[in-house]
C-alpha atoms as a PDB file:
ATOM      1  CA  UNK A   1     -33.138 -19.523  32.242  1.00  0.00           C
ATOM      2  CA  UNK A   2     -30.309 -16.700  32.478  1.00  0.00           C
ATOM      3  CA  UNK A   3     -32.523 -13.957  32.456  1.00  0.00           C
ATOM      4  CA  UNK A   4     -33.197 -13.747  36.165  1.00  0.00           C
ATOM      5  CA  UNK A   5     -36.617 -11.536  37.557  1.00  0.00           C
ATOM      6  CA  UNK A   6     -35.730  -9.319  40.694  1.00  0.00           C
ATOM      7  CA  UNK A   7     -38.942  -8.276  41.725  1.00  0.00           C
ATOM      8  CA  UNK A   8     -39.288  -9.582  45.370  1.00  0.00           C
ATOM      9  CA  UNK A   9     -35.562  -7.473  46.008  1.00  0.00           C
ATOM     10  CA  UNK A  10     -37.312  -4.168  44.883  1.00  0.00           C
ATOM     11  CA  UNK A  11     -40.625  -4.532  46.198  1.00  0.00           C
ATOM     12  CA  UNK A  12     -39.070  -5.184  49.178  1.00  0.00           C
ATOM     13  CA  UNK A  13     -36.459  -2.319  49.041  1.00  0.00           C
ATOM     14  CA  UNK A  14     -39.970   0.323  48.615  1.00  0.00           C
ATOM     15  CA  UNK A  15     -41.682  -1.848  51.290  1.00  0.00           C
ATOM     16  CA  UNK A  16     -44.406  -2.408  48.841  1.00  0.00           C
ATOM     17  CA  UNK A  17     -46.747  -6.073  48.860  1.00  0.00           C
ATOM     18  CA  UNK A  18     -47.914  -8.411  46.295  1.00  0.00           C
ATOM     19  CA  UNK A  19     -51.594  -7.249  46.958  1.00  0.00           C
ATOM     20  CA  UNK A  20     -50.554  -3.846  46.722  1.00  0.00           C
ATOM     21  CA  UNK A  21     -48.744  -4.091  43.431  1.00  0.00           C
ATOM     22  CA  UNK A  22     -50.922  -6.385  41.568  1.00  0.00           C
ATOM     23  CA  UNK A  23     -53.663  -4.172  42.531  1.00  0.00           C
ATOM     24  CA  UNK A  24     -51.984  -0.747  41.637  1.00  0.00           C
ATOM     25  CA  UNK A  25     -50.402  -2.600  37.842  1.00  0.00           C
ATOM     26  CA  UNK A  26     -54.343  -4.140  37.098  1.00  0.00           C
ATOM     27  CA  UNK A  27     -53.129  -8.056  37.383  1.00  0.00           C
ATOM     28  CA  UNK A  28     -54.183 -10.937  39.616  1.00  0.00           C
ATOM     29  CA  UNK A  29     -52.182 -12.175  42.299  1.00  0.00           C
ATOM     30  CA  UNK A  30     -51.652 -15.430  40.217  1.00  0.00           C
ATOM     31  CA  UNK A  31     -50.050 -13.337  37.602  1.00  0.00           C
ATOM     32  CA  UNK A  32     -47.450 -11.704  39.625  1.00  0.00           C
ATOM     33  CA  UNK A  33     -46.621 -14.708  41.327  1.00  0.00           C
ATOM     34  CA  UNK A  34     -45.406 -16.139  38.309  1.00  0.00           C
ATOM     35  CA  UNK A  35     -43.599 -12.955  37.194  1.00  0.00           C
ATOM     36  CA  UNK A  36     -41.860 -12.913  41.048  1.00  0.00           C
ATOM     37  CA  UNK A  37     -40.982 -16.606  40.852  1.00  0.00           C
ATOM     38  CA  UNK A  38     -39.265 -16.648  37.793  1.00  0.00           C
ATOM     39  CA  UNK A  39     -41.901 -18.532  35.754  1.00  0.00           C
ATOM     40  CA  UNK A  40     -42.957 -16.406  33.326  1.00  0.00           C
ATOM     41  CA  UNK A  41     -42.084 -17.254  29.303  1.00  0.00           C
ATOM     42  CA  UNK A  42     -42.372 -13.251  28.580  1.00  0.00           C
ATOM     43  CA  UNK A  43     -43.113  -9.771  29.979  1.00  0.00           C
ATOM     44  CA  UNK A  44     -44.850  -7.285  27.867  1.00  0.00           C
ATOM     45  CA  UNK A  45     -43.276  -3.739  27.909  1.00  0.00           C
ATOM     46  CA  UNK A  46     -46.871  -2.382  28.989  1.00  0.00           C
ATOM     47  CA  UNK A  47     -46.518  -4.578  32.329  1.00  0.00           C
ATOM     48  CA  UNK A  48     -43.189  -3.965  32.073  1.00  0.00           C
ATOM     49  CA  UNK A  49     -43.209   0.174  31.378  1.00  0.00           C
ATOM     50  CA  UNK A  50     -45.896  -0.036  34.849  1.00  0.00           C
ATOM     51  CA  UNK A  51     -43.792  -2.197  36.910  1.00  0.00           C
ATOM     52  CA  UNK A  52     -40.936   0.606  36.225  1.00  0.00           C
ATOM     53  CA  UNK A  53     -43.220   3.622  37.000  1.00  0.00           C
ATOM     54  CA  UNK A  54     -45.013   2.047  40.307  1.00  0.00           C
ATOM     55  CA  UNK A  55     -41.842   0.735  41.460  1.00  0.00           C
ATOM     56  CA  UNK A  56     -39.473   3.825  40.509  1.00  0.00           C
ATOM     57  CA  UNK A  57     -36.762   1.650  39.235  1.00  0.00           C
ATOM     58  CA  UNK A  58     -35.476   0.977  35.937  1.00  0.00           C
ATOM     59  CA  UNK A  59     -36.180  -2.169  33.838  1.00  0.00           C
ATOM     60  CA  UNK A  60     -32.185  -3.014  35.076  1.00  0.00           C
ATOM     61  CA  UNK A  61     -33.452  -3.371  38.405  1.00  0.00           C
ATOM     62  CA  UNK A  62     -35.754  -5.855  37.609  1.00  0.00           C
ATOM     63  CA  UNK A  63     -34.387  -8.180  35.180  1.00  0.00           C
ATOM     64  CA  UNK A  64     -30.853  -9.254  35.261  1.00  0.00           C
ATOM     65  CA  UNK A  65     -29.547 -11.445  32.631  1.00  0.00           C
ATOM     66  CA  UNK A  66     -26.525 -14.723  34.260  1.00  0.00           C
ATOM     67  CA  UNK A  67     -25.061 -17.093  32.596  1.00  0.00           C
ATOM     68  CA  UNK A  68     -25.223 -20.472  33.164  1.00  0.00           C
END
């Protein structure tokens, strides 16, 4: 898939954790797995609008899009 999910780099860069994070944006653990490892089909701009605001990033930061 060329639209690639950067949300282990950022987390990282504010230090934050999974439990943290999926606690503070009301999702399981499972959930944001599959949104950090690239799995996910879709994003919804709610999670997505959260993700932004928790994180202080833009949505740039978190998706990139690469070609094949």
């Amino acid at each position: 898939m060329p639209i690639v999910v950067n949300l282990d780099v950022v987390m990282a860069k504010r230090k934050m954790s999974s439990t943290e994070l999926s606690e503070r944006l009301g999702i399981t653990m499972a959930n944001l797995s599959i949104l950090k490892n690239n799995k996910a089909k879709a994003v919804r701009f709610s999670t997505l609008e959260s993700l932004c605001e928790i994180l202080n990033c833009q949505p740039g930061d978190i998706l990139a899009y690469e070609e094949k």
